[in-house]
N, C-alpha and C. Protein backbone atom coordinates (compact mmCIF):
# COMPACT_ATOMS: atom_id res chain seq x y z
N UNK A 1 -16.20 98.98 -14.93
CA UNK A 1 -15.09 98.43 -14.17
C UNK A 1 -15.26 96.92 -14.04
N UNK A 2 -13.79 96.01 -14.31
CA UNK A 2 -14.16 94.54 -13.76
C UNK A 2 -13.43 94.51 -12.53
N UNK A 3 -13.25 93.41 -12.30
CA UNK A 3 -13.00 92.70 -11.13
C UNK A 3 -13.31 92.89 -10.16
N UNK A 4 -12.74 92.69 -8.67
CA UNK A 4 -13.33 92.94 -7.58
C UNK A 4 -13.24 93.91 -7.19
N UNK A 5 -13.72 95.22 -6.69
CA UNK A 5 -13.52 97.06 -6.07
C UNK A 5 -13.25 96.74 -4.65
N UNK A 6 -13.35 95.95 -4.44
CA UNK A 6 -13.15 95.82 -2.55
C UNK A 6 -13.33 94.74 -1.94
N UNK A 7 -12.57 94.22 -1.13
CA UNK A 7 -12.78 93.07 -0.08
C UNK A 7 -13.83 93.23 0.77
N UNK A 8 -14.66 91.73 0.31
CA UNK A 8 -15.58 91.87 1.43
C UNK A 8 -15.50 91.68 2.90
N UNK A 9 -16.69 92.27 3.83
CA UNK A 9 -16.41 92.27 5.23
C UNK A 9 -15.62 91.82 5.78
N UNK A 10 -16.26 90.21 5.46
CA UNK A 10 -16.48 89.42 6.18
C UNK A 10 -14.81 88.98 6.27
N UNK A 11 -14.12 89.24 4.75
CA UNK A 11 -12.67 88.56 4.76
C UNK A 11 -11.78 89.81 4.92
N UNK A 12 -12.35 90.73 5.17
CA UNK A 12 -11.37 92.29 5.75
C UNK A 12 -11.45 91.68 7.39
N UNK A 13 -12.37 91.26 8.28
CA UNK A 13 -12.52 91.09 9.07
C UNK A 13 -11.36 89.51 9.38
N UNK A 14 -11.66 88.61 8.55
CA UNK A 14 -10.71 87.84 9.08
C UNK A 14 -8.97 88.41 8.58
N UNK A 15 -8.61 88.68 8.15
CA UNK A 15 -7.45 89.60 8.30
C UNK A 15 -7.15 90.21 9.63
N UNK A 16 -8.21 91.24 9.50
CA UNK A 16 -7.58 92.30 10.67
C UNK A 16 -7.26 91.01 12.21
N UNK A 17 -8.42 89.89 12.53
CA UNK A 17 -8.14 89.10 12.86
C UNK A 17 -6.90 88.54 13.14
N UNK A 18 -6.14 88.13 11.73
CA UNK A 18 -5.15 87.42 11.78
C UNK A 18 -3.81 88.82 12.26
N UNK A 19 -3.96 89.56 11.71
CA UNK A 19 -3.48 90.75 11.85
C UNK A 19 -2.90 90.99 13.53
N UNK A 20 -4.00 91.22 14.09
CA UNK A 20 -4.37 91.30 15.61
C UNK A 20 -3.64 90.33 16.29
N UNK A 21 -3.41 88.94 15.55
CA UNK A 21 -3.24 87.80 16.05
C UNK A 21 -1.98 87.99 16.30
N UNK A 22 -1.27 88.37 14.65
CA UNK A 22 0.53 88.80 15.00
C UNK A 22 0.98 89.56 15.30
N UNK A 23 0.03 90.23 15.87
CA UNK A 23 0.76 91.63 16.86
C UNK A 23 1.26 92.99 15.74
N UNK A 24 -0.06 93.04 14.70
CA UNK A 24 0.56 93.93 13.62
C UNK A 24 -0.96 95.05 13.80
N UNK A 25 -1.56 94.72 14.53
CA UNK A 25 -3.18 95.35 14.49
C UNK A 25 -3.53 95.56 16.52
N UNK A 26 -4.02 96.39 16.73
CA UNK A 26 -4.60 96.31 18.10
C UNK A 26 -6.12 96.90 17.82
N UNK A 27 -6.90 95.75 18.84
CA UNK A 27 -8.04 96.88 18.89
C UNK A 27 -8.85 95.58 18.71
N UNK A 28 -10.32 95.99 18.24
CA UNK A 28 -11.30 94.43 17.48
C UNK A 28 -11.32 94.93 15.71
N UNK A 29 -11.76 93.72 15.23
CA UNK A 29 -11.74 93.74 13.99
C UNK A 29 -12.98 94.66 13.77
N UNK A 30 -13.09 95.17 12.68
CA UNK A 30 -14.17 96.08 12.69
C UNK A 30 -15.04 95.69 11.11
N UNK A 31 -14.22 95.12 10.14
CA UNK A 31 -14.98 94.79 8.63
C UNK A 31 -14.57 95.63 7.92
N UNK A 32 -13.51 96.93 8.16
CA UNK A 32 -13.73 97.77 7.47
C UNK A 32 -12.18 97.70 7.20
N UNK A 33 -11.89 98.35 5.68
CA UNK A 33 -10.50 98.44 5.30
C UNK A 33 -10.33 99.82 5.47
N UNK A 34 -9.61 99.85 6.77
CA UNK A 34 -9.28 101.36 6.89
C UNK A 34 -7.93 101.55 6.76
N UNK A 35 -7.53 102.97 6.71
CA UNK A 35 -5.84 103.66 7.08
C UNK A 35 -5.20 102.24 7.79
N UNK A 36 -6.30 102.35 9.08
CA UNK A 36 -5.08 101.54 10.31
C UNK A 36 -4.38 99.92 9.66
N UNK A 37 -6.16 99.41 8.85
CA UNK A 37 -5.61 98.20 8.32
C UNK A 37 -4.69 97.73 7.38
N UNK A 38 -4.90 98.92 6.56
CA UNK A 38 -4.06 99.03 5.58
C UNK A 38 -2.33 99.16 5.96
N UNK A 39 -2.48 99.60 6.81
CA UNK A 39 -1.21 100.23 7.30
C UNK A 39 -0.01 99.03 8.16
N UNK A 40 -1.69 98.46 9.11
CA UNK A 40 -0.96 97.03 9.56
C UNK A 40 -0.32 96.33 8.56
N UNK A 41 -1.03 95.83 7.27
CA UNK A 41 -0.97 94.88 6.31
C UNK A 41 0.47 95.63 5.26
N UNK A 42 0.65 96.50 5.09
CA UNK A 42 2.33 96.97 4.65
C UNK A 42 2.74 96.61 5.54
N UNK A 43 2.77 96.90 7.16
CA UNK A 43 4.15 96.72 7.88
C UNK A 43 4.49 95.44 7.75
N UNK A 44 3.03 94.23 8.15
CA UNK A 44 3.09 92.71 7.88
C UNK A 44 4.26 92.04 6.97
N UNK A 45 3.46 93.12 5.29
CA UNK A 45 4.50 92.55 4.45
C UNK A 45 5.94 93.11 4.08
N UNK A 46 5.94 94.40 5.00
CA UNK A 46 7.00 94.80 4.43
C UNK A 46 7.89 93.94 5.11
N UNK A 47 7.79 93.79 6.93
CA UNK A 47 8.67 92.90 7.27
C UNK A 47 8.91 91.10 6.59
N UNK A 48 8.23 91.07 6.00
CA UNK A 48 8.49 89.52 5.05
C UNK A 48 8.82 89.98 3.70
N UNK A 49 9.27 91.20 3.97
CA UNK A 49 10.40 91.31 2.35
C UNK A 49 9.39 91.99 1.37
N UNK A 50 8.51 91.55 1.37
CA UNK A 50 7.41 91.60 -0.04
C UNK A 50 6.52 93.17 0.02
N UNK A 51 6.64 93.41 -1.37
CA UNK A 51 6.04 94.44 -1.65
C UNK A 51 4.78 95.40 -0.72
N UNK A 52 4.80 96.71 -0.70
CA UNK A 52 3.92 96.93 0.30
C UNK A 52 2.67 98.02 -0.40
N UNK A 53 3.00 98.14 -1.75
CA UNK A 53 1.83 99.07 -2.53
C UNK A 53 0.62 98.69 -2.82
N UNK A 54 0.37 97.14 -3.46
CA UNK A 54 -0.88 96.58 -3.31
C UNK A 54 -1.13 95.48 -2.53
N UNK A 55 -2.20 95.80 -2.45
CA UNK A 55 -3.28 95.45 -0.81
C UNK A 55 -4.07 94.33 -1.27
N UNK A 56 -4.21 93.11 -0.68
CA UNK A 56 -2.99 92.85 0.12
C UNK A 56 -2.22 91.20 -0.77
N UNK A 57 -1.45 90.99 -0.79
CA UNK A 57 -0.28 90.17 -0.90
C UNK A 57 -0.86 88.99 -0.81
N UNK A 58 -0.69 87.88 -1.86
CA UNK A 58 -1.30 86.61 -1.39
C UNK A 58 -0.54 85.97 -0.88
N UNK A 59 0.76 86.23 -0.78
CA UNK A 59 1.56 85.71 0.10
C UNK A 59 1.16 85.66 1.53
N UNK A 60 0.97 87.12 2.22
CA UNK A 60 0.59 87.88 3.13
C UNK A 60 -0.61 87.12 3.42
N UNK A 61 -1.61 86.57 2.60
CA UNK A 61 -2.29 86.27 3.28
C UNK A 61 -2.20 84.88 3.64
N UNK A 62 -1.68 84.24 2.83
CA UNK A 62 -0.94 82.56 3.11
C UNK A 62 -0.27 82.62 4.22
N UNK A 63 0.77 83.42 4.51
CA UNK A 63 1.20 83.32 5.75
C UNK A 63 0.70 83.82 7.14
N UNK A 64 -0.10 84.64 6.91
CA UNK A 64 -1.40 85.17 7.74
C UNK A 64 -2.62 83.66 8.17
N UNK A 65 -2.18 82.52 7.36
CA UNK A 65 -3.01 81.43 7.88
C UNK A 65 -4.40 81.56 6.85
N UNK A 66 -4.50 82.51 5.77
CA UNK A 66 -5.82 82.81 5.10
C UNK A 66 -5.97 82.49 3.68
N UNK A 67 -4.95 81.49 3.43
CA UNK A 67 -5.03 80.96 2.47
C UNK A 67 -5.93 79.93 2.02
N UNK A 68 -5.89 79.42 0.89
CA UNK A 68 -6.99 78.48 0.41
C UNK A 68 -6.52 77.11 1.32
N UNK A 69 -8.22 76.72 1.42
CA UNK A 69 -8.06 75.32 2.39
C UNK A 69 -7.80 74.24 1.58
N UNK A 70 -6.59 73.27 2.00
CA UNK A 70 -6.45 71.93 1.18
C UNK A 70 -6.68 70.65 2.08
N UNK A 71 -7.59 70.83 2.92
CA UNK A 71 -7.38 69.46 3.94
C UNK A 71 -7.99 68.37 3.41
N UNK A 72 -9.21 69.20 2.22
CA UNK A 72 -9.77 67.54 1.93
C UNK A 72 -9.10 67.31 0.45
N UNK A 73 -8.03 67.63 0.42
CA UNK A 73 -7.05 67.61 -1.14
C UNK A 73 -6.80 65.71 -0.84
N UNK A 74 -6.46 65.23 -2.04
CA UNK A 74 -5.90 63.96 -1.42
C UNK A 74 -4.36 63.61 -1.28
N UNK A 75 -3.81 64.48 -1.49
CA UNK A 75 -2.37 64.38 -1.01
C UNK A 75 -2.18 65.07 0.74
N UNK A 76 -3.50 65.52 0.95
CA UNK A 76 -2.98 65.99 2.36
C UNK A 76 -2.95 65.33 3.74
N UNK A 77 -2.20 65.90 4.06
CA UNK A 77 -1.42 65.36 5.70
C UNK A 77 -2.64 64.42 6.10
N UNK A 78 -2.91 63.22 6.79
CA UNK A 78 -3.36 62.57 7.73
C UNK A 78 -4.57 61.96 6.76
N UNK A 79 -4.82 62.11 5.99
CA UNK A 79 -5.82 61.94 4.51
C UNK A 79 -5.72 60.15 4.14
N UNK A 80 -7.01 59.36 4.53
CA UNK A 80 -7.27 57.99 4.47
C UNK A 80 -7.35 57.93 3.04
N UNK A 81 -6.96 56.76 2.80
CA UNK A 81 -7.46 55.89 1.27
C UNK A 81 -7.80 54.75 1.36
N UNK A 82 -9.03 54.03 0.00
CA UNK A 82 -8.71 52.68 0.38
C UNK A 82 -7.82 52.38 -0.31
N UNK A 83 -7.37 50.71 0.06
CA UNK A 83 -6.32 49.96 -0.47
C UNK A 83 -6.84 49.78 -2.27
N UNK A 84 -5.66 49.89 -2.76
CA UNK A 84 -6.12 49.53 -4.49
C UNK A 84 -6.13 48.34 -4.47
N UNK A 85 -7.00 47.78 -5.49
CA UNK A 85 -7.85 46.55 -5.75
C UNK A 85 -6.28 45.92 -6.06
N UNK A 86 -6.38 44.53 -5.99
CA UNK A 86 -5.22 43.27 -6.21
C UNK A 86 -5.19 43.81 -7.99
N UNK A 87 -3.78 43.80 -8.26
CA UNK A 87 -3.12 43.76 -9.36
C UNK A 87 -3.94 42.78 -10.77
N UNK A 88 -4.11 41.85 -9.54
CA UNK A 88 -4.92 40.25 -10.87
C UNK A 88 -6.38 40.74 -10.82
N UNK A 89 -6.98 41.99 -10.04
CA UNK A 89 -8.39 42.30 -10.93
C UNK A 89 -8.01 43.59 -12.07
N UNK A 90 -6.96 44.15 -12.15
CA UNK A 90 -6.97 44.56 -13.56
C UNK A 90 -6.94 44.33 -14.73
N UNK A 91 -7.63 44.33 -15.69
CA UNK A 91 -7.81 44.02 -17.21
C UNK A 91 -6.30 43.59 -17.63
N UNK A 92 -6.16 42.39 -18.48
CA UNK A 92 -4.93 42.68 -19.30
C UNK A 92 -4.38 43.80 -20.19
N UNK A 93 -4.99 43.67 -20.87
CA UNK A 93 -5.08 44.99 -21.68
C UNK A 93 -4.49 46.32 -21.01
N UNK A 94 -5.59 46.86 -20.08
CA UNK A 94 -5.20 47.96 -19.10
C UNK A 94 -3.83 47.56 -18.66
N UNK A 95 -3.47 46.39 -18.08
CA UNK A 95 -2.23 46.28 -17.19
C UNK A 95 -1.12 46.67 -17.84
N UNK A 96 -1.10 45.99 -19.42
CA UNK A 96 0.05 46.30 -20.66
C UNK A 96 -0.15 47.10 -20.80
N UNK A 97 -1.29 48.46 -21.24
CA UNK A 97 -1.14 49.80 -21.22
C UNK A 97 -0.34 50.72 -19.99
N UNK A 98 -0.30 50.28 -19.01
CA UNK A 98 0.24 50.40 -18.10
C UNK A 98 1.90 50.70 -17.64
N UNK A 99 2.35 49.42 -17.98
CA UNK A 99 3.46 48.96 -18.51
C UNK A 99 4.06 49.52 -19.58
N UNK A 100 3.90 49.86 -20.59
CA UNK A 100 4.34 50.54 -21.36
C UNK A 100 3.77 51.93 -21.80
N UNK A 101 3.23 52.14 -21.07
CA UNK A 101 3.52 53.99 -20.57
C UNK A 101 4.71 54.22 -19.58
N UNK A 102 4.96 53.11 -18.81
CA UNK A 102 5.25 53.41 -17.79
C UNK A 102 7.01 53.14 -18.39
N UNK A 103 7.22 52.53 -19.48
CA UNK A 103 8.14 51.85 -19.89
C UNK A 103 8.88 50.68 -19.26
N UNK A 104 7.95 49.43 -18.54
CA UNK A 104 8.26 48.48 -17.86
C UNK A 104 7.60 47.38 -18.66
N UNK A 105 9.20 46.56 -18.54
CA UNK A 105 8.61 45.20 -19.56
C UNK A 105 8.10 44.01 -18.47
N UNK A 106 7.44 43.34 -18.80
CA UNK A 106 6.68 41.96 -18.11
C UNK A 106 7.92 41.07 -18.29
């Protein structure tokens, strides 16, 4: 067999978590993918439209808040840069390559 046979604990546990959170789970998280969790996680997605046969939905879990982290992406929200160097320390060369990729005449 490849791929993964089962979610581990630790991220069955943050589910049921998030689960719990939206009022689709009662109880404590336990680690375990049971009936109940399973059962939460269809109703989750069935009410957001999306399919409810396989377990579980990456949608479901994006909107569950358990999606992949992008905070240190550099397009993200509140994310410092420094200032780019002055125009006159770039190479000539480079600058005209530049320029005409870019299709801008001097």
């Amino acid at each position: 067999m490849h791929g993964q046979q089962a979610i581990d604990s630790a991220r069955v546990t943050e589910i049921q978590q998030a689960l719990i959170r939206e009022h689709y789970l009662s109880g404590e998280a336990s680690g375990r993918w049971d009936s109940t969790t399973e059962a939460a996680m269809q109703k989750f997605q069935a009410d957001q439209g999306w399919q409810t046969k396989l377990m579980p939905d990456s949608r479901a879990i994006k909107k569950l808040g358990l999606g992949p982290d992008y905070s240190n992406a550099i397009n993200a929200k509140n994310s410092t840069f420094a200032d780019p160097p002055p125009a006159s320390t770039i190479p000539a060369e480079q600058s005209s390559g530049f320029a005409a990729a870019a299709g801008v005449n001097h």
